[in-house]
Each structure stands twice: as C-alpha cells, then as structure tokens.
Protein backbone atom coordinates (compact mmCIF):
# COMPACT_ATOMS: atom_id res chain seq x y z
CA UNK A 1 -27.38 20.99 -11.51
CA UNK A 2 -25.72 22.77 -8.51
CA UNK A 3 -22.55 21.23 -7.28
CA UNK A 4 -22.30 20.08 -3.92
CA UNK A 5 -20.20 21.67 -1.42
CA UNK A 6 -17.40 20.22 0.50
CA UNK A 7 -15.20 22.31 3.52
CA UNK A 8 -11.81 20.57 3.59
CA UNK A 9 -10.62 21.68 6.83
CA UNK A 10 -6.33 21.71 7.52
CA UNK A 11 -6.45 21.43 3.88
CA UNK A 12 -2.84 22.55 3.43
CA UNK A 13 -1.58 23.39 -0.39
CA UNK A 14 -4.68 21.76 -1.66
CA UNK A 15 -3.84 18.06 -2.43
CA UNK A 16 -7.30 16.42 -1.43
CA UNK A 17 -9.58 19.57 -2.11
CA UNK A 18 -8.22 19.04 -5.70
CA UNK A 19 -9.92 15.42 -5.47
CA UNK A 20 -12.81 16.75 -4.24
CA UNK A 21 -13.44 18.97 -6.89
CA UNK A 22 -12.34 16.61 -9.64
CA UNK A 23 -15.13 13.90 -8.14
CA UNK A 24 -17.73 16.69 -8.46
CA UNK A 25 -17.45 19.01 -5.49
CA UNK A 26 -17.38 22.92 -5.16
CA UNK A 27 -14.57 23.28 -2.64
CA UNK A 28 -13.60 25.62 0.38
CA UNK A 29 -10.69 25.38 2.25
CA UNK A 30 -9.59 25.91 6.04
CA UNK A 31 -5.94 26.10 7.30
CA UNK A 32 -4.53 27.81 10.32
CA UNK A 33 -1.31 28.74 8.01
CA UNK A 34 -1.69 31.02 4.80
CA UNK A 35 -1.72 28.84 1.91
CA UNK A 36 -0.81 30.96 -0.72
CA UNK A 37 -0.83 27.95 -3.77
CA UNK A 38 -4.18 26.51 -2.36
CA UNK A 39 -6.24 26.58 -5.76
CA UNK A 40 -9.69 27.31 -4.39
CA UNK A 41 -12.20 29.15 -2.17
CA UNK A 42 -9.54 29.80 1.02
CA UNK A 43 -10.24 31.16 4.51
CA UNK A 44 -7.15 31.71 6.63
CA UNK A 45 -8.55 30.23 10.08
CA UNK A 46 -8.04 27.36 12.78
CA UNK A 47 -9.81 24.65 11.68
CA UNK A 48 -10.09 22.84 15.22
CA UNK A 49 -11.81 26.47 16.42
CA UNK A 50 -14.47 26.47 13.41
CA UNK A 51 -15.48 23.09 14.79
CA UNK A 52 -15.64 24.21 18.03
CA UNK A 53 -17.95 27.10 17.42
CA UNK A 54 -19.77 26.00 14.12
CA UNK A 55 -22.17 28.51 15.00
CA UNK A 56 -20.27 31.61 14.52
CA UNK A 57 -16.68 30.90 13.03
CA UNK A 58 -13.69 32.84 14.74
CA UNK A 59 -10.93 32.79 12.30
CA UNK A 60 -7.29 34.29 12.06
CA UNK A 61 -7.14 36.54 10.23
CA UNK A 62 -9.50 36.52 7.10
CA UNK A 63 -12.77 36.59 8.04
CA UNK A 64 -15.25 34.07 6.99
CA UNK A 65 -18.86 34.59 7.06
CA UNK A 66 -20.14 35.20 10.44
CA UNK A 67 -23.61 33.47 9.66
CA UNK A 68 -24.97 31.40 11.90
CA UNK A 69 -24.80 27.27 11.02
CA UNK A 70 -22.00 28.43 8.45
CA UNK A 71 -20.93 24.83 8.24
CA UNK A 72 -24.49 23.26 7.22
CA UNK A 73 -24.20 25.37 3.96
CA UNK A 74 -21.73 22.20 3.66
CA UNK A 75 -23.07 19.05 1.91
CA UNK A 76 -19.90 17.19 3.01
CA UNK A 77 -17.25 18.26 5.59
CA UNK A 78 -13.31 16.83 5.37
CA UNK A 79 -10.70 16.80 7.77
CA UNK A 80 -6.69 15.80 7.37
CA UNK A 81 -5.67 16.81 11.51
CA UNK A 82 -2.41 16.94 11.69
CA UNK A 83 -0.57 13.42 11.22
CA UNK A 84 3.43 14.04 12.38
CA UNK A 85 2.48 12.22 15.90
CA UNK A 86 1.11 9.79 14.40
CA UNK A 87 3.93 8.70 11.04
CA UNK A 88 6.12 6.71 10.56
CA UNK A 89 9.22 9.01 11.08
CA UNK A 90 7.78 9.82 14.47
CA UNK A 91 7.24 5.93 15.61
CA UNK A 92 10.54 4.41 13.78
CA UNK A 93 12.99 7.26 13.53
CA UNK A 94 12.60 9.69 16.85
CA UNK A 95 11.32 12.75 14.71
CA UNK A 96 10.08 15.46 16.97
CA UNK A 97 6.70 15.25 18.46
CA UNK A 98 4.87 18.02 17.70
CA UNK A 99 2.25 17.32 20.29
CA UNK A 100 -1.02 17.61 17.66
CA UNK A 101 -2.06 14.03 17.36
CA UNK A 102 -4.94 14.88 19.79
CA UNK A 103 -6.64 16.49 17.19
CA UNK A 104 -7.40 13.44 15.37
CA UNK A 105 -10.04 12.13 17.31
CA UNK A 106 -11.23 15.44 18.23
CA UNK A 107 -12.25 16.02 15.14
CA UNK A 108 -14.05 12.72 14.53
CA UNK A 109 -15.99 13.09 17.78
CA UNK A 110 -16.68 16.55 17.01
CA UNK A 111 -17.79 15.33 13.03
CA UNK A 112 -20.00 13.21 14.39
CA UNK A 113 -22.11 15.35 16.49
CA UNK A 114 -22.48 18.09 13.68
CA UNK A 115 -21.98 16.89 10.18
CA UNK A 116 -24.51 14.48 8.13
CA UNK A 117 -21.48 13.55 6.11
CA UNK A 118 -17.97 13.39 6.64
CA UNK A 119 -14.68 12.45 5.96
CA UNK A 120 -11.13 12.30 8.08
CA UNK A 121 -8.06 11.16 6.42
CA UNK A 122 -4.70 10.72 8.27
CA UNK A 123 -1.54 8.54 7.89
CA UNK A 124 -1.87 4.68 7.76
CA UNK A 125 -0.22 4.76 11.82
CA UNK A 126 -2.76 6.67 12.68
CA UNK A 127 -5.40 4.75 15.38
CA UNK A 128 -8.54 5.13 13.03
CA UNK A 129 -10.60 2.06 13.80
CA UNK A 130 -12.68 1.17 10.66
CA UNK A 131 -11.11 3.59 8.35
CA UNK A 132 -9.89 1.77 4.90
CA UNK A 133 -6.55 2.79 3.67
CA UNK A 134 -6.07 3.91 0.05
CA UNK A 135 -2.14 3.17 -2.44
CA UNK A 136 -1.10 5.38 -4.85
CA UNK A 137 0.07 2.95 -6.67
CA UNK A 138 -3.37 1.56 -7.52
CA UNK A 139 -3.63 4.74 -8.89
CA UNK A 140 -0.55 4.29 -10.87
CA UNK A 141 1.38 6.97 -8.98
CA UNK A 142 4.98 6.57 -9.03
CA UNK A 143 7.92 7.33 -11.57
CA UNK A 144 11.28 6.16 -12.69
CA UNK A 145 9.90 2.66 -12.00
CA UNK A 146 9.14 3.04 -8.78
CA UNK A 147 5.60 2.74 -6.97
CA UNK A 148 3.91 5.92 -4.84
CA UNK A 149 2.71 3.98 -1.81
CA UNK A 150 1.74 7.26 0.39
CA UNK A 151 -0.85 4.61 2.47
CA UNK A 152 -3.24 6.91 4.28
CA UNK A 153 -6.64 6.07 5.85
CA UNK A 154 -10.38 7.56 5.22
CA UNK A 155 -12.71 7.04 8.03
CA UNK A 156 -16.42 8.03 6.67
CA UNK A 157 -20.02 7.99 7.95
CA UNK A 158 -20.69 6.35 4.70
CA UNK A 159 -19.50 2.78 3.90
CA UNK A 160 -16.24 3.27 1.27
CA UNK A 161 -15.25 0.43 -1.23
CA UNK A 162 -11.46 0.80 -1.41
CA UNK A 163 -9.30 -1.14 -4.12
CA UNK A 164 -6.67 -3.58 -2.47
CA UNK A 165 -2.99 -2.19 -2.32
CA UNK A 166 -1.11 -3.27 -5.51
CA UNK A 167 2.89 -1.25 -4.78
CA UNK A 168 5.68 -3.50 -5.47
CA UNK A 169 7.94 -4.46 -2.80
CA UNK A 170 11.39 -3.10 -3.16
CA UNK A 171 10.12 -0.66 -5.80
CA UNK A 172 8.62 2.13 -3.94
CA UNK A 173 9.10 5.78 -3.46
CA UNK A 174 9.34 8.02 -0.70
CA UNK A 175 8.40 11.74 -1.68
CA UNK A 176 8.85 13.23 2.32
CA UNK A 177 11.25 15.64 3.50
CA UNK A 178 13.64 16.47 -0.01
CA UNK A 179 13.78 13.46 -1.47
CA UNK A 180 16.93 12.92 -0.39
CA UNK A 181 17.32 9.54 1.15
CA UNK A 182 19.48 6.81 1.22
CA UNK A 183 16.58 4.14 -0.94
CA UNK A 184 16.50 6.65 -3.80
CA UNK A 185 20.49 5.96 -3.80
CA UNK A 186 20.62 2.52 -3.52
CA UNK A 187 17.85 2.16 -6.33
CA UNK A 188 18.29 5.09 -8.89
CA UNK A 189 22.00 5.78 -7.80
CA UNK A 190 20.16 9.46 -7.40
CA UNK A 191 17.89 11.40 -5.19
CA UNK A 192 14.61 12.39 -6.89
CA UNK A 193 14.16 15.64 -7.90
CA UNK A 194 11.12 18.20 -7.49
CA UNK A 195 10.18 17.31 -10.76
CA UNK A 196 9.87 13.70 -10.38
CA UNK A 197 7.82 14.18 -7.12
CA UNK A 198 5.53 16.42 -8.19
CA UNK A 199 4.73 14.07 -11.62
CA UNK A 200 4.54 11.15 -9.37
CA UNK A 201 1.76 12.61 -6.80
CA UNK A 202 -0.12 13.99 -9.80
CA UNK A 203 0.24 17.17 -8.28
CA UNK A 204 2.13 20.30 -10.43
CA UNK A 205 1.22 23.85 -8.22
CA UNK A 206 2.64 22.83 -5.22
CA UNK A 207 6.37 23.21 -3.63
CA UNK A 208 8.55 20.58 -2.56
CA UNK A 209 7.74 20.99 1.12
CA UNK A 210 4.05 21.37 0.29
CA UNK A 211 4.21 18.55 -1.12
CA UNK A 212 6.17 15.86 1.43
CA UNK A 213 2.42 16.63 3.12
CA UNK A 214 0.05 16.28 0.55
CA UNK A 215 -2.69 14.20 -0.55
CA UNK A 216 -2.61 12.71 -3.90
CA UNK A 217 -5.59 14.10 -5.35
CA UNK A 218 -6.51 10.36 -7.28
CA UNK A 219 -7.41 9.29 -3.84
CA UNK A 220 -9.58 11.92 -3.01
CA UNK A 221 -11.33 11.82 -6.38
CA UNK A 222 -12.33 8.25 -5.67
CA UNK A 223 -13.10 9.13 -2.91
CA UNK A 224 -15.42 11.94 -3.43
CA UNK A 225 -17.24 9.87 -6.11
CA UNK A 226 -18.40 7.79 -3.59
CA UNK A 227 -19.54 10.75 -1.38
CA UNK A 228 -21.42 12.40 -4.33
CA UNK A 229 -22.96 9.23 -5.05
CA UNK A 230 -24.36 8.73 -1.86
CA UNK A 231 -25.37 12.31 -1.53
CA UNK A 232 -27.89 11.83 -4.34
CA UNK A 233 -28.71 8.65 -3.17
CA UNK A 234 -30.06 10.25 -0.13
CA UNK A 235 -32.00 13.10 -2.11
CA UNK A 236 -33.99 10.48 -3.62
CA UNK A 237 -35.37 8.93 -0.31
CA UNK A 238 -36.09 12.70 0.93
C-alpha cells in the first residue's frame, strides 16, 4: 500500500521527519537554511513563503516543483516555527530575541485554511491553546541516570492521546547550547558530551548544535501513528 505523505516544514536536521517516517510516513522536508544531514526528500526554501503561495512555491534556492496545489499532494502537513521567542532561555535568562515568534500562529491560521490535516509543534512556553505536550522521558530518553524532559507541544486538527509526563525531579537533562552547564556539574561532576546527547535524544546523524534544536524522533513517531491512523480512518467513510 502507498505510504502517505507528510511535508515537515522548518524541519531543521531532521529530528521529527525521522518520526514521521518511522510511524509510517514518506517524508519531505522544508527549511530556509541548507540542511546538509537532513536524511530525506529536502527542498532548500522558506517555509513561511510556501504557505503563503501554496499555489506555486517560490523557494531559495533549489527549486521545488512549480505545480500548481503542490502542497495537496500532502496527506499531512507539519510545522516546528521557530521557538527561541518563545523558550525558556528567552523568558528566564534574557537570551536574545530573535524576533520570529510571530510565525507561530501564522502558521496555524494559515494550516487551517489550507490543510485537511496538520500538525504544529513548538516549545512547552509557547501560547498554543489546546495543544498537549509530549516528555521524553516517557519515552525513556535520557542517560547517565538522568531523564530527557525536552517538553514540547503538538497542536493537531485531529484529537491526540498523549501519555502523562513521567521525568524525575532533580534527575533531568538539559541537551541545549553544549552541554555545558552548571546542573550537569553539580549532578555528574561533568558536562555531557556529544555522545551522551545524541544517545539520549535517540538521534545519531546530527551535530551538537543540530541537535540543542531537535525533535526527539519517539515523539513524532507517536505522534504520526495517530495521524496515519486517522488518515485511514477517514478513507473508510469516503
């Protein structure tokens, strides 16, 4: 049976498209910056532009198909805006501003009006009403005893059953920036290595600043089963 398809647009290194395709989808990926690791299908374009003109894609500078409704050759379409306005470090610690958190709802609105499914994912700050959030630690991400927390949201035009959050207190780990921070010290007497962050995010293609953004791929794979479920679901009252 033919796969279905799924555009992940900003999909960075690849984290979530590799979900995607491990829950069942053929994947394609969108990202304004060359993405030379991404392990799929890749078009080098702006993703917020694509949206914009669904109709006939301008892209920068690879081109993709010029065909008209390119996106409804897309069962599903995903969408991880840009989330630095809206972390943690931003809110807590005064890191820069990089003045992209309109994008966020943007996209939704713009989802909305185009796609019969869809799927936006952004940091657990993020103003999302009804989005669930997903833990990588009920995923069992983590290492050296410590739990992978990485909370991030899903906001769907399909209902999503979501596990509750299950990381430790005190025993977490933070795999942003270069894993060199002061809770690594005061718990391993170490900072964490590449190594350790790319075995605890399930992730090994990626580099070390690839992957302080990426998306586990276990949440996207439990996620996409859902997707693909209700995509057949749907055939079957067609």
């Amino acid at each position: 049976m033919k796969k279905p398809r799924l555009l992940d647009l900003f999909c960075g290194a690849g984290g979530a498209s590799m979900g995607y395709y491990r829950a069942g989808f053929e994947v394609v990926g969108v990202d304004i910056n060359p993405q030379p690791n991404y392990p799929f299908e890749f078009y080098h374009a702006d993703a917020m532009e694509t949206l914009s003109n669904f109709e006939e894609v301008p892209v920068i500078p690879t081109p993709v198909p010029h065909t008209a409704h390119w996106l409804t050759r897309f069962d599903v379409i995903a969408a991880s805006p840009p989330c630095q306005d809206h972390s943690r470090l931003s809110k807590c610690y005064g890191a820069p501003v990089h003045g992209t958190g309109y994008m966020l709802h943007e996209v939704i609105e713009k989802l909305r009006k185009i796609a019969p499914c869809w799927i936006v994912e952004n940091v657990e700050q993020a103003d999302m009403p009804g989005a669930v959030t997903l833990c990588g630690a009920t995923f069992g991400l983590g290492v050296s005893g410590l739990d992978l927390p990485r909370h991030r949201k899903f906001l769907s035009n399909i209902p999503l059953l979501v596990p509750p959050c299950s990381h430790r207190k005190g025993k977490t780990l933070g795999v942003y920036g270069n894993g060199t921070n002061k809770w690594h010290r005061e718990k391993l007497g170490r900072n964490i290595t590449a190594a350790e962050t790319r075995k605890a995010m399930q992730i090994d293609w990626m580099t070390r600043k690839e992957l302080s953004q990426a998306i586990p791929p276990a949440y996207t794979e439990f996620i996409g089963k859902q997707l693909i479920a209700c995509l057949e679901a749907r055939r079957k009252t067609v």
